[in-house]
Protein backbone atom coordinates (compact mmCIF):
# COMPACT_ATOMS: atom_id res chain seq x y z
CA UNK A 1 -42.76 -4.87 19.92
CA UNK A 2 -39.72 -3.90 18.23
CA UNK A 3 -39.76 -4.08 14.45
CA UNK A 4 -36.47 -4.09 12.43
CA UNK A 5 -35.35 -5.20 8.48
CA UNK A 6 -32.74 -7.06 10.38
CA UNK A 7 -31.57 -8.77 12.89
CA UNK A 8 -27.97 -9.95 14.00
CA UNK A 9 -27.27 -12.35 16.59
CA UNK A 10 -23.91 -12.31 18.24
CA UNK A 11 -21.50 -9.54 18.92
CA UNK A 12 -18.17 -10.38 18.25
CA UNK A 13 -16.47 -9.88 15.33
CA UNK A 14 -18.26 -11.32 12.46
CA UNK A 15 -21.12 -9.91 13.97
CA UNK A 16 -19.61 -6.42 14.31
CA UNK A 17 -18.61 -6.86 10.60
CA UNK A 18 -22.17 -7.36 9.18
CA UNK A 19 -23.65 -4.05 11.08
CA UNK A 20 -20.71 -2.44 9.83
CA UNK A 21 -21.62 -3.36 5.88
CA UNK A 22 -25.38 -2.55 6.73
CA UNK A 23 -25.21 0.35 7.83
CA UNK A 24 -24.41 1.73 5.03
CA UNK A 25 -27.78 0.95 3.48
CA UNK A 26 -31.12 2.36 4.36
CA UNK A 27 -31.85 -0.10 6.65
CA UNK A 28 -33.45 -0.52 10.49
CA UNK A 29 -30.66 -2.80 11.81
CA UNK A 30 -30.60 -4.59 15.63
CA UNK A 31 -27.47 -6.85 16.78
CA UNK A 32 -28.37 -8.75 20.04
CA UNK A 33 -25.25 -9.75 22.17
CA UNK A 34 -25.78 -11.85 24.88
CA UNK A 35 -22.85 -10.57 26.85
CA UNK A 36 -22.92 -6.61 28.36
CA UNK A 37 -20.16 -5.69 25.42
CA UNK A 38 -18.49 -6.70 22.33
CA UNK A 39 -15.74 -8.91 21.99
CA UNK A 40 -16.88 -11.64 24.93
CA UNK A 41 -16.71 -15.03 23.33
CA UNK A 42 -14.12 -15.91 20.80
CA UNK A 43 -12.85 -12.53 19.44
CA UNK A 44 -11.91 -11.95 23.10
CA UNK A 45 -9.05 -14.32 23.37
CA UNK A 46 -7.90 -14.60 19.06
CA UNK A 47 -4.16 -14.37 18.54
CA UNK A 48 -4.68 -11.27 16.05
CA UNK A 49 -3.24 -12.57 12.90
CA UNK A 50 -4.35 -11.29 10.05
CA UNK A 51 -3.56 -14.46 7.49
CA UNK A 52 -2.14 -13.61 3.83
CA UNK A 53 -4.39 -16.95 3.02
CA UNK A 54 -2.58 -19.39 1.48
CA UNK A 55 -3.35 -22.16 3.99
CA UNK A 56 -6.60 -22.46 3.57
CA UNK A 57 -7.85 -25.35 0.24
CA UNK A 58 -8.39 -23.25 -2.93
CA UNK A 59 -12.11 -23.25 -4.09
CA UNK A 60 -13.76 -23.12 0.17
CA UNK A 61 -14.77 -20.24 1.58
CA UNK A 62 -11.83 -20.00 4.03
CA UNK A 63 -9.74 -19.63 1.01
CA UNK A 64 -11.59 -16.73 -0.67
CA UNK A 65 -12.44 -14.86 1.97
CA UNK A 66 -9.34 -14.91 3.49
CA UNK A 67 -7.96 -13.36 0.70
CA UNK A 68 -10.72 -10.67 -0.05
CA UNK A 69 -10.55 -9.95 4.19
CA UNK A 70 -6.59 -9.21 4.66
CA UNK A 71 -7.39 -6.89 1.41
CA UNK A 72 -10.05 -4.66 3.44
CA UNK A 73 -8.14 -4.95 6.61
CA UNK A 74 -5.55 -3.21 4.80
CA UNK A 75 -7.77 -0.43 3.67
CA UNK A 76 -10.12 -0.23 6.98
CA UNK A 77 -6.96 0.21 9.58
CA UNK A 78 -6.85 4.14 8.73
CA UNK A 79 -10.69 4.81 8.31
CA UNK A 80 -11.67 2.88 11.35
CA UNK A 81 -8.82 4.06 13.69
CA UNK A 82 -8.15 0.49 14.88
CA UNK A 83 -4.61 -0.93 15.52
CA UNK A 84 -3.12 -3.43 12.43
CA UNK A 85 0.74 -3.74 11.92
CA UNK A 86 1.55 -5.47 8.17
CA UNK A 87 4.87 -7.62 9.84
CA UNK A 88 4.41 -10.12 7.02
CA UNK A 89 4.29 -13.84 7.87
CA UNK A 90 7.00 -16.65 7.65
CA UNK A 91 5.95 -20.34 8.01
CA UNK A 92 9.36 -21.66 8.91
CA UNK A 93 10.97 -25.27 7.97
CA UNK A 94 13.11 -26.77 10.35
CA UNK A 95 14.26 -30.17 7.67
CA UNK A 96 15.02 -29.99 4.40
CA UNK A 97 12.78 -33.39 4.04
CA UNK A 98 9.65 -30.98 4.52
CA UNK A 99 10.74 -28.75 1.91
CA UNK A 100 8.57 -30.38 -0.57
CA UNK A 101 5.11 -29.62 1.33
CA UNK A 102 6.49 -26.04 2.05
CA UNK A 103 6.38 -26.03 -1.44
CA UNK A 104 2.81 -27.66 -1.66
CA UNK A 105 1.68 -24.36 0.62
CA UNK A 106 3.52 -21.90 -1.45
CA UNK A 107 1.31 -23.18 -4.75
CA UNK A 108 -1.70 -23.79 -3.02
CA UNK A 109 -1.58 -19.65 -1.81
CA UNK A 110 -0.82 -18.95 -5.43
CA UNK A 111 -3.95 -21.17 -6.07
CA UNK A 112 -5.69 -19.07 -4.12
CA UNK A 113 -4.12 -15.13 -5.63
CA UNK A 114 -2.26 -14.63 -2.27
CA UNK A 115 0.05 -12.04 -3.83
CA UNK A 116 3.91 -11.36 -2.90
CA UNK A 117 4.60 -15.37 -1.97
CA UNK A 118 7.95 -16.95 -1.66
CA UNK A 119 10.48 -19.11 -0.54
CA UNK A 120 13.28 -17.62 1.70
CA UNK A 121 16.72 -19.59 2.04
CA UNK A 122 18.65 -20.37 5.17
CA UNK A 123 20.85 -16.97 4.71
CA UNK A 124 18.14 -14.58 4.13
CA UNK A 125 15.86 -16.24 6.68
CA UNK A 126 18.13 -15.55 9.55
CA UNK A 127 18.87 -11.64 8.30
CA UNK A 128 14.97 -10.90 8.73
CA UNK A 129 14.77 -12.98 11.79
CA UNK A 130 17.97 -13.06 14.34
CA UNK A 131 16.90 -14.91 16.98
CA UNK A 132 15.59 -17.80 14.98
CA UNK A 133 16.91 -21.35 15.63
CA UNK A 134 19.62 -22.50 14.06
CA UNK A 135 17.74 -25.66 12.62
CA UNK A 136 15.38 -23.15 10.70
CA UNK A 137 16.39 -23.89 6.96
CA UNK A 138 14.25 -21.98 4.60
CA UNK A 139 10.73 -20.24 4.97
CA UNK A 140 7.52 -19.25 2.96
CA UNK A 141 6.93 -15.48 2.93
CA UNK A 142 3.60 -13.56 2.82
CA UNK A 143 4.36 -10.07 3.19
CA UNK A 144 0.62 -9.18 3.17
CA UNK A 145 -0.02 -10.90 6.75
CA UNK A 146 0.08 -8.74 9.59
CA UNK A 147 -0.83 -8.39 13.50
CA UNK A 148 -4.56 -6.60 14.64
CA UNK A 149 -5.61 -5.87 17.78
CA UNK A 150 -8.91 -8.20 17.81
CA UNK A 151 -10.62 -5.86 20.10
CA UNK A 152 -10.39 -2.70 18.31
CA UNK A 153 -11.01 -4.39 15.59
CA UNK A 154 -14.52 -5.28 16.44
CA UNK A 155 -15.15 -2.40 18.51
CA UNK A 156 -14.58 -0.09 16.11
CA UNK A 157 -17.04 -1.86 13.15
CA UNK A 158 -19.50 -1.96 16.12
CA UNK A 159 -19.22 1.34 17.05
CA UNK A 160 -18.94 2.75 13.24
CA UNK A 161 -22.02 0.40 13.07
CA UNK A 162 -23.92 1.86 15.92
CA UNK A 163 -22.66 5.55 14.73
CA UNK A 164 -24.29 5.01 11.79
CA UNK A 165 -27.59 4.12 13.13
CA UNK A 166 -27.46 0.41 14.18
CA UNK A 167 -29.00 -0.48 17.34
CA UNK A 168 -27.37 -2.74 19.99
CA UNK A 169 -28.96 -4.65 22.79
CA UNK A 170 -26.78 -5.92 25.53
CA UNK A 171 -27.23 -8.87 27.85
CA UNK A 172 -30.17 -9.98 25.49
CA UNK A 173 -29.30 -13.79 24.46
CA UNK A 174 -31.44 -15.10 21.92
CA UNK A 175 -33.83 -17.95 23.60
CA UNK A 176 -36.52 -18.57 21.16
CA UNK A 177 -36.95 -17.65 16.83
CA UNK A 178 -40.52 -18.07 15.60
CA UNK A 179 -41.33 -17.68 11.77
CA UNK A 180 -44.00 -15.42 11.04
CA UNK A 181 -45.73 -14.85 7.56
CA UNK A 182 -43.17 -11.70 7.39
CA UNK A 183 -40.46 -13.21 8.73
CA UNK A 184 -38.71 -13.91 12.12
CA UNK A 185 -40.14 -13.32 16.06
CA UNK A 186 -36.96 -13.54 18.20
CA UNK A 187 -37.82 -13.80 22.34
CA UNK A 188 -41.65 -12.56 21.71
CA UNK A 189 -40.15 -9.31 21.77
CA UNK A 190 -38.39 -8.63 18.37
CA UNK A 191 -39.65 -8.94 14.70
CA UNK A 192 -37.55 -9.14 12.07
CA UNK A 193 -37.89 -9.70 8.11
CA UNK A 194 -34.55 -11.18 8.10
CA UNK A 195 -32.59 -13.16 11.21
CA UNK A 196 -28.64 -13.47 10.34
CA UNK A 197 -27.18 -15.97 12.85
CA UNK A 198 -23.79 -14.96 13.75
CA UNK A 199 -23.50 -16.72 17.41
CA UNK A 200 -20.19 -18.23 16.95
CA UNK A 201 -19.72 -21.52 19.62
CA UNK A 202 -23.86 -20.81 19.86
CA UNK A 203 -24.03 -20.71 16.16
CA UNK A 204 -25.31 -24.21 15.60
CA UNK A 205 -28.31 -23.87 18.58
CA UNK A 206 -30.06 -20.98 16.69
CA UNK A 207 -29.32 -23.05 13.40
CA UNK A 208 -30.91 -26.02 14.69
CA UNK A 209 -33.47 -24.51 16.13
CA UNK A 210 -35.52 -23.41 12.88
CA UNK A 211 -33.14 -25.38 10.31
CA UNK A 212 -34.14 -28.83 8.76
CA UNK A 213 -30.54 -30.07 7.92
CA UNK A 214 -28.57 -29.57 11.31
CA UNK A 215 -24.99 -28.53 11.91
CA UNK A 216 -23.18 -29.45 14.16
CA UNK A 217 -19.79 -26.98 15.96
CA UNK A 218 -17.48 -28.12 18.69
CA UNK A 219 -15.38 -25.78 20.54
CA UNK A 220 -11.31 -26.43 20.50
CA UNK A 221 -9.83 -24.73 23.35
CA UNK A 222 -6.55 -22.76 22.64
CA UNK A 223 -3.72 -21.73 25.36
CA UNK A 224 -0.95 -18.82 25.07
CA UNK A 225 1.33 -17.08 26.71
CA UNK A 226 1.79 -13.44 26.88
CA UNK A 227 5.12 -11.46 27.22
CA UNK A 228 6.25 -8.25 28.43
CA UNK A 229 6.77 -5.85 25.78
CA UNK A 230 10.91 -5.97 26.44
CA UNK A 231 10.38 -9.24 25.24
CA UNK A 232 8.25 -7.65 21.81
CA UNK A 233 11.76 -7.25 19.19
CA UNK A 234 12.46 -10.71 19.27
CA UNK A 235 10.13 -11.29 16.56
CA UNK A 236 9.63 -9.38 13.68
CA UNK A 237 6.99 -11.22 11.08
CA UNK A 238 4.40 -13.33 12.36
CA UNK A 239 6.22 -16.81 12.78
CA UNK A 240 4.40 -20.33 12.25
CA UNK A 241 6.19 -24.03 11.98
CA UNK A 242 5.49 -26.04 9.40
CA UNK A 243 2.59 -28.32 9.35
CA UNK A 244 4.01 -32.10 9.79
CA UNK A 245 2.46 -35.30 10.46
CA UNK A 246 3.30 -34.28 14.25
CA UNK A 247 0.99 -31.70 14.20
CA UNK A 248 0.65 -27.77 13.04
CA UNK A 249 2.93 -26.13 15.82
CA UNK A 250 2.58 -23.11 17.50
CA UNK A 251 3.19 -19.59 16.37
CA UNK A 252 5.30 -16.96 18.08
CA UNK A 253 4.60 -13.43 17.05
CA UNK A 254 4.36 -9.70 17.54
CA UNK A 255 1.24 -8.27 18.97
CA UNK A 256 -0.18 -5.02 17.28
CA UNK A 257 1.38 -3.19 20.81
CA UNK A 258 4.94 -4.48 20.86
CA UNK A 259 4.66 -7.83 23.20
CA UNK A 260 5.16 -11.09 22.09
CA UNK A 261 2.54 -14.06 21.84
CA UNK A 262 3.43 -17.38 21.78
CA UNK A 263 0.45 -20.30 20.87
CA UNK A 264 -1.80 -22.01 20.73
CA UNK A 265 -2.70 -25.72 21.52
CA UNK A 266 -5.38 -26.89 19.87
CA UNK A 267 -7.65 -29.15 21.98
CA UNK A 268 -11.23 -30.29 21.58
CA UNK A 269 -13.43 -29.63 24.79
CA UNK A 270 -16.49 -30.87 25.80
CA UNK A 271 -18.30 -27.42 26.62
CA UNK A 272 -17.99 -24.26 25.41
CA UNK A 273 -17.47 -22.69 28.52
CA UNK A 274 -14.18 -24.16 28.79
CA UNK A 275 -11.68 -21.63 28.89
CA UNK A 276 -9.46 -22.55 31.89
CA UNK A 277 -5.25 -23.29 31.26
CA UNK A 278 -3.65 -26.24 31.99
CA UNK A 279 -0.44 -26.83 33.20
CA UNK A 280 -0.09 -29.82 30.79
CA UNK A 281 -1.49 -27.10 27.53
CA UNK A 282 1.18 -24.56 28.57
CA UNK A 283 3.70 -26.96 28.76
CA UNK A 284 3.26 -27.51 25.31
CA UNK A 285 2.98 -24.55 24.19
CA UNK A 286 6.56 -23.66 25.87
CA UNK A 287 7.92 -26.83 24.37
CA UNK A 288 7.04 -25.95 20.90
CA UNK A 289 7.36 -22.69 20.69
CA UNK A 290 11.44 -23.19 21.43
CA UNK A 291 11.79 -24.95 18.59
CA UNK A 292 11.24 -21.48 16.72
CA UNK A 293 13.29 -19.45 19.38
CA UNK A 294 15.31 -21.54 21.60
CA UNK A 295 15.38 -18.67 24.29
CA UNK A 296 12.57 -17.37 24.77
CA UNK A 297 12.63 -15.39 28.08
CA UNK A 298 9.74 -16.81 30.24
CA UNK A 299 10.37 -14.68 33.26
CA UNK A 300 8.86 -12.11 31.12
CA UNK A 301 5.94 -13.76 30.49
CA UNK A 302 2.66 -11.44 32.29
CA UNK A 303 -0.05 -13.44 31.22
CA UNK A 304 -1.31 -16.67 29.79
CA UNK A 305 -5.08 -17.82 28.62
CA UNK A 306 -7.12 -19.47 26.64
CA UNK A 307 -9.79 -18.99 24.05
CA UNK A 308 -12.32 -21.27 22.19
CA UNK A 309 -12.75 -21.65 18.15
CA UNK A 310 -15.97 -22.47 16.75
CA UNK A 311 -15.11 -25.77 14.50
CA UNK A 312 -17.22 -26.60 12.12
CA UNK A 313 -18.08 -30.44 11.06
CA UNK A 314 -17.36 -29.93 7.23
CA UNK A 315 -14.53 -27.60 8.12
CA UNK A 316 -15.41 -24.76 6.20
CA UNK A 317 -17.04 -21.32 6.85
CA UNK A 318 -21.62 -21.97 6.89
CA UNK A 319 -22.64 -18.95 5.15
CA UNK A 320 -26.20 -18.57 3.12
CA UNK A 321 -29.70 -18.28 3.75
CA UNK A 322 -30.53 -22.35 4.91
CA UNK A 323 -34.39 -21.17 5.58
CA UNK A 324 -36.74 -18.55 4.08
CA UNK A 325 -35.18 -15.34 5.63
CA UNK A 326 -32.47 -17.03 7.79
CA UNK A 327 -28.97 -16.46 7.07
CA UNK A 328 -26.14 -18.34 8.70
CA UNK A 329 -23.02 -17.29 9.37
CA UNK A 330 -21.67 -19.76 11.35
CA UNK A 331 -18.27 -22.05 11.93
CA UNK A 332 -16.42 -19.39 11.83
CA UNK A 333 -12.95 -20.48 12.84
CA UNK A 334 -9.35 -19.49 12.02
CA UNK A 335 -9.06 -17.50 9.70
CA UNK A 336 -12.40 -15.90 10.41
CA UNK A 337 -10.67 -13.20 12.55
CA UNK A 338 -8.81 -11.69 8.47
CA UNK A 339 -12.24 -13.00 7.01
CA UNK A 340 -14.82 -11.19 9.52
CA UNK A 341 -15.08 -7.93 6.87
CA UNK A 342 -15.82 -9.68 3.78
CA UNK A 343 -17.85 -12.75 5.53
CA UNK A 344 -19.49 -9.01 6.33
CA UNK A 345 -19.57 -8.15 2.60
CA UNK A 346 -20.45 -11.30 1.36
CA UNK A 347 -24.01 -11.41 4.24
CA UNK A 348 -24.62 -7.67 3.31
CA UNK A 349 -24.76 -9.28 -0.40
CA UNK A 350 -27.65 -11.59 0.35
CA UNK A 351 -29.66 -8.78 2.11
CA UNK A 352 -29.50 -6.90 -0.59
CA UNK A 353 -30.55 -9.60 -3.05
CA UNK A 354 -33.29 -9.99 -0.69
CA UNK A 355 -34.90 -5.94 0.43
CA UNK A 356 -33.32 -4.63 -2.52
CA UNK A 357 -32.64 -1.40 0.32
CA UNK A 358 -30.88 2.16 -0.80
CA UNK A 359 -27.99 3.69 0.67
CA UNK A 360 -27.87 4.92 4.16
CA UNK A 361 -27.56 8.70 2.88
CA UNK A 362 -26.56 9.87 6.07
CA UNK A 363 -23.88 7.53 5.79
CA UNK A 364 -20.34 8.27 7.81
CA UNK A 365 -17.82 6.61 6.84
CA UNK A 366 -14.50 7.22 8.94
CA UNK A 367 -14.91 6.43 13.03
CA UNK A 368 -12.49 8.57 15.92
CA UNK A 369 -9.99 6.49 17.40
CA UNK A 370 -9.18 6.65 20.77
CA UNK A 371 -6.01 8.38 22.11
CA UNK A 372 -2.74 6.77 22.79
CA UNK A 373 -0.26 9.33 24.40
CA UNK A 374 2.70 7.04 23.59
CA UNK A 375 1.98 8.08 19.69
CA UNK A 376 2.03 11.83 20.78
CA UNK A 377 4.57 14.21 20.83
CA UNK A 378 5.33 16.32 23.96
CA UNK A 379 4.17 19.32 22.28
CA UNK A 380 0.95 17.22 21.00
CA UNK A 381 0.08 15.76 24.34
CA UNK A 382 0.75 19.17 26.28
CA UNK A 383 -1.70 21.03 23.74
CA UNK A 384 -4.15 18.20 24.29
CA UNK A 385 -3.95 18.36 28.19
CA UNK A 386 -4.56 22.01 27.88
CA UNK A 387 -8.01 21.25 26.00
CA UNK A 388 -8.92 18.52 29.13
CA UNK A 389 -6.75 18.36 32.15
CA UNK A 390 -8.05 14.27 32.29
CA UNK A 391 -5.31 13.91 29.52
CA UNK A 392 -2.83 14.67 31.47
CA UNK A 393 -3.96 11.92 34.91
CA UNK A 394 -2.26 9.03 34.09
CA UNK A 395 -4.14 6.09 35.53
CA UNK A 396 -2.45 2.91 33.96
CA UNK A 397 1.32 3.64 34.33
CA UNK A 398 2.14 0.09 32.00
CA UNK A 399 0.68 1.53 29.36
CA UNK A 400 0.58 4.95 29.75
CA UNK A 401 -3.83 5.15 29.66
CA UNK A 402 -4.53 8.42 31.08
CA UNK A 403 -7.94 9.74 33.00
CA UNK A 404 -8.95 11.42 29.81
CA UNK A 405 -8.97 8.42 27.73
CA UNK A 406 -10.56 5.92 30.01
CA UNK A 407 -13.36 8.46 30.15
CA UNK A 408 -13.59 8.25 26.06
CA UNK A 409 -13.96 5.05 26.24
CA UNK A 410 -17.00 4.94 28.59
CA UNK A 411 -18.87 7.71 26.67
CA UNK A 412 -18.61 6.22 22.33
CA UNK A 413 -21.88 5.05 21.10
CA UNK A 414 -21.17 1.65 22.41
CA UNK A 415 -19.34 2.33 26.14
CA UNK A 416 -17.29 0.20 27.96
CA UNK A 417 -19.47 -1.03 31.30
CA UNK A 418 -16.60 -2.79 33.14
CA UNK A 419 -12.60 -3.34 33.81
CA UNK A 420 -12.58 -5.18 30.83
CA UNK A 421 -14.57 -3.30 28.52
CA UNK A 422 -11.86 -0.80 29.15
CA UNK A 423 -8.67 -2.77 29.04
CA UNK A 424 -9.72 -3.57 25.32
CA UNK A 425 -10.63 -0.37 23.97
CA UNK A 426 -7.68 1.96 25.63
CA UNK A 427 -5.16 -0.98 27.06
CA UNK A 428 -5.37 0.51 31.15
CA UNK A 429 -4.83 -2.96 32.72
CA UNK A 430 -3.19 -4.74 29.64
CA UNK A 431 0.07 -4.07 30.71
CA UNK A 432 2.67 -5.68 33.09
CA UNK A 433 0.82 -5.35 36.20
CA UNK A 434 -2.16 -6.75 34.75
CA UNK A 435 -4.37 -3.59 36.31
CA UNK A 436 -2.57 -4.87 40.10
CA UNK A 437 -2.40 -1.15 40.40
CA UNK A 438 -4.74 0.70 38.30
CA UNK A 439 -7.85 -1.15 38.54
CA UNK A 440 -9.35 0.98 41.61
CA UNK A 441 -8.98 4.08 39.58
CA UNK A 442 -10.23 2.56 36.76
CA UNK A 443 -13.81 1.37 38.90
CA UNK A 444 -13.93 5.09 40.03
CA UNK A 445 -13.92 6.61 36.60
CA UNK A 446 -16.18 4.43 35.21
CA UNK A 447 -18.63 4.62 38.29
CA UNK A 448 -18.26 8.53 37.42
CA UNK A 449 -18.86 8.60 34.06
CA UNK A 450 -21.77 6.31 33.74
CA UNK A 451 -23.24 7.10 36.70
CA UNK A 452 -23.44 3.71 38.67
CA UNK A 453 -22.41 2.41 41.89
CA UNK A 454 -19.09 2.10 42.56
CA UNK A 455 -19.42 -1.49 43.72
CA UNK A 456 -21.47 -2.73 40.38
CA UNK A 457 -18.50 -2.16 38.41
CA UNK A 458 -17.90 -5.77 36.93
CA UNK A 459 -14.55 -7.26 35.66
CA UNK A 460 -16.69 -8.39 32.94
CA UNK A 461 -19.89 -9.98 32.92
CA UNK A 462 -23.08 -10.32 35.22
CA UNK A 463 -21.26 -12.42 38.30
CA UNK A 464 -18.28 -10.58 38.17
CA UNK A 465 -18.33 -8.11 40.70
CA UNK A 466 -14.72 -6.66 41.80
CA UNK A 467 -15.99 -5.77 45.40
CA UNK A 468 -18.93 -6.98 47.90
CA UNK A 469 -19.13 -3.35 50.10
CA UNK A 470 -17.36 -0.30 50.92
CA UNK A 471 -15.90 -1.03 54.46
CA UNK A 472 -16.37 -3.84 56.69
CA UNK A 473 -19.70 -2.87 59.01
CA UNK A 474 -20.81 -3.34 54.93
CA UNK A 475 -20.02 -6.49 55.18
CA UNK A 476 -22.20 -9.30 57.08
């Protein structure tokens, strides 16, 4: 039987971002994932913005957590080694009869102490954003929005997390929560004193399982499109339309590696398994997104898919202890991605008011990023070949992921198992191609390095095999 103080379900990013606030007290920790990494439900597929906050209703949780989240992201990017560009956001109005709830938006962030707002005219609008259609006529400013990778975002909080003592168990979906007189049995197998629910789309199962008043999430499916990165400079800020009674829009923007994102719809689904395109979502999405950029090149698109949100009924964040020793944090849609550190802060809060624990002494603080040989000099990345040769293999030629990296990222405290446990911690496989040529490669390495059959590497997840046999007398 293992025993712990606590006990996290769900490893994606709000998950990720309460190990990472408790392990820095003295606390035994566990975070049960029910996928074989982090990042596989809706962190996977998040567009990466990192919201300034003034769209959310002053006085929710959205709203001040928001806020308190884009803060920390700021000040995590350089400790945790994890990929965040501070573009700035414009929400862009195309009539000048919509100026007047552009205005609403620009009070309500003030409402809620989003700092550096305002209104940009016609003239200045266009200077910071060339390509913009002509029908653009003013825009609210947040310079303290920005672009994350979601990935390394999570991974590295996990992996600080895991660095620092927290233990993670993979492929381990929680199936049944007991109470006991000292707290929480999860699967017959674990015992906890406290149980923090942070399942996402799951979120409300685990809640309703032990929970008197229910809750109730349903998933809304989201399409984009990705671009090549030539297509990456022809956005600068993070750019959103103007909510109108025809809807919210769709944003184009810069990803935190130089391509260009335009999305996404916003479509209730029935199960949250749902994750396939439609031609009818992406038609939309290219329909809407020219209004912002009537030229968008879509020859360059490489990529489109689709990710789920985890809507809540009330429509805000569920966060606090709703029975004796079980904390919820649950509903945790947009902008949970810029919230995930302080909804981490804000949990690690109501452990402490509850174990009353002492600092993790051993405490470290700052976690290694991987390396990207497109930030190196030629001098840097020749000095680093010459301390391992892998550096030097280049494996992913889209994005430049060399031998030596790959190989990093299947040997941190939290490895990647599969093709796509990779592609989001070093990019091999991001890239144009979309791994068409690298993948192979890629299966070797990792076979190498963690010491398993070459034809049990996985894309992703159990089911996802890449190849049935070496050769065909394999083959029956």
């Amino acid at each position: 039987m293992e025993k712990f103080d606590v006990l996290i379900a769900g490893g994606g990013v709000t998950g990720a971002a309460i190990a990472w606030q408790l392990a820095r007290l003295d606390l035994k920790v566990a975070l049960l994932e029910k996928e074989e990494d982090i990042s596989e439900g809706t962190t996977k597929a998040n567009s990466g913005i990192v919201h300034a906050g003034y769209d959310a209703m002053p006085g929710t949780l959205k709203a001040r957590l928001n806020v308190r989240g884009n803060e920390m992201i700021h000040e995590m990017a350089d400790v945790l080694n994890f990929d965040f560009n501070n573009t700035g956001s414009l929400v862009i109005c195309f009539d000048e009869e919509h100026r007047p709830a552009l205005e609403e938006l620009y009070q309500r962030g003030l409402s809620n102490h989003v700092p550096g707002l305002r209104i940009v005219e016609k003239e200045e609008l266009h200077e910071m954003e060339p390509e913009l259609s002509d029908q653009a006529v003013c825009a609210l400013y947040a310079p303290t929005a920005g672009v994350v990778d979601p990935f390394t975002l999570a991974i590295s909080m996990a992996e600080n997390a895991a660095d620092n003592g927290v233990e993670f168990f993979f492929n381990t979906p929680v199936e049944t929560i007991e109470k006991t007189e000292t707290g929480w049995l999860v699967n017959g197998e674990f015992e906890t004193k406290l149980f923090v629910n942070a399942a996402g789309l799951e979120a409300d199962d685990l809640h309703n399982m032990v929970c008197e008043e229910k809750i109730h999430i349903r998933p809304r499916r989201g399409e984009y499109f990705l671009f090549d990165k030539d297509a990456g400079k022809m956005a600068s800020h993070v750019l959103f339309q103007q909510p109108t009674a025809a809807g919210k829009g769709v944003l184009i923007t810069p990803t935190a590696h130089g391509n260009l994102m335009i999305g996404p719809t916003a479509d209730f689904t029935e199960t949250k398994e749902d994750i396939n395109t439609t031609a009818e979502g992406l038609a939309q999405v290219r329909e809407k997104a020219s209004m912002t950029i009537d030229h968008l090149p879509f020859n360059q698109v490489i990529t489109s898919f689709a990710g789920l949100r985890a809507v809540p009924e009330g429509g805000d964040f569920i966060i606090g202890e709703n029975a004796d020793g079980f904390i919820d944090a649950a509903g945790i849609e947009s902008p949970g991605l810029t919230s995930a550190p302080a909804i981490g802060e804000m949990v690690a809060e109501i452990i402490i008011s509850k174990l009353h624990p002492g600092p993790n002494e051993n405490y470290k603080p700052e976690r290694r990023g991987f390396v990207n040989v497109n930030d190196l000099s030629r001098e840097e990345w020749k000095a680093l070949i010459e301390q391992d040769p892998a550096y030097g293999q280049m494996v992913c030629r889209c994005e430049k992921v060399t031998e030596g990296s790959i190989k990093d990222a299947c040997s941190r405290s939290i490895p990647a198992r599969s093709l796509d446990g990779v592609k989001r911690r070093v990019r091999a496989g991001m890239g144009r191609c979309q791994s068409g040529f690298c993948s192979p490669r890629t299966m070797e390495i990792i076979s190498e390095t963690l010491n398993i059959p070459f034809d049990e590497v996985t894309k992703s997840t159990k089911g996802s095999k890449i190849i049935t046999g070496r050769n065909k007398e394999d083959i029956q």
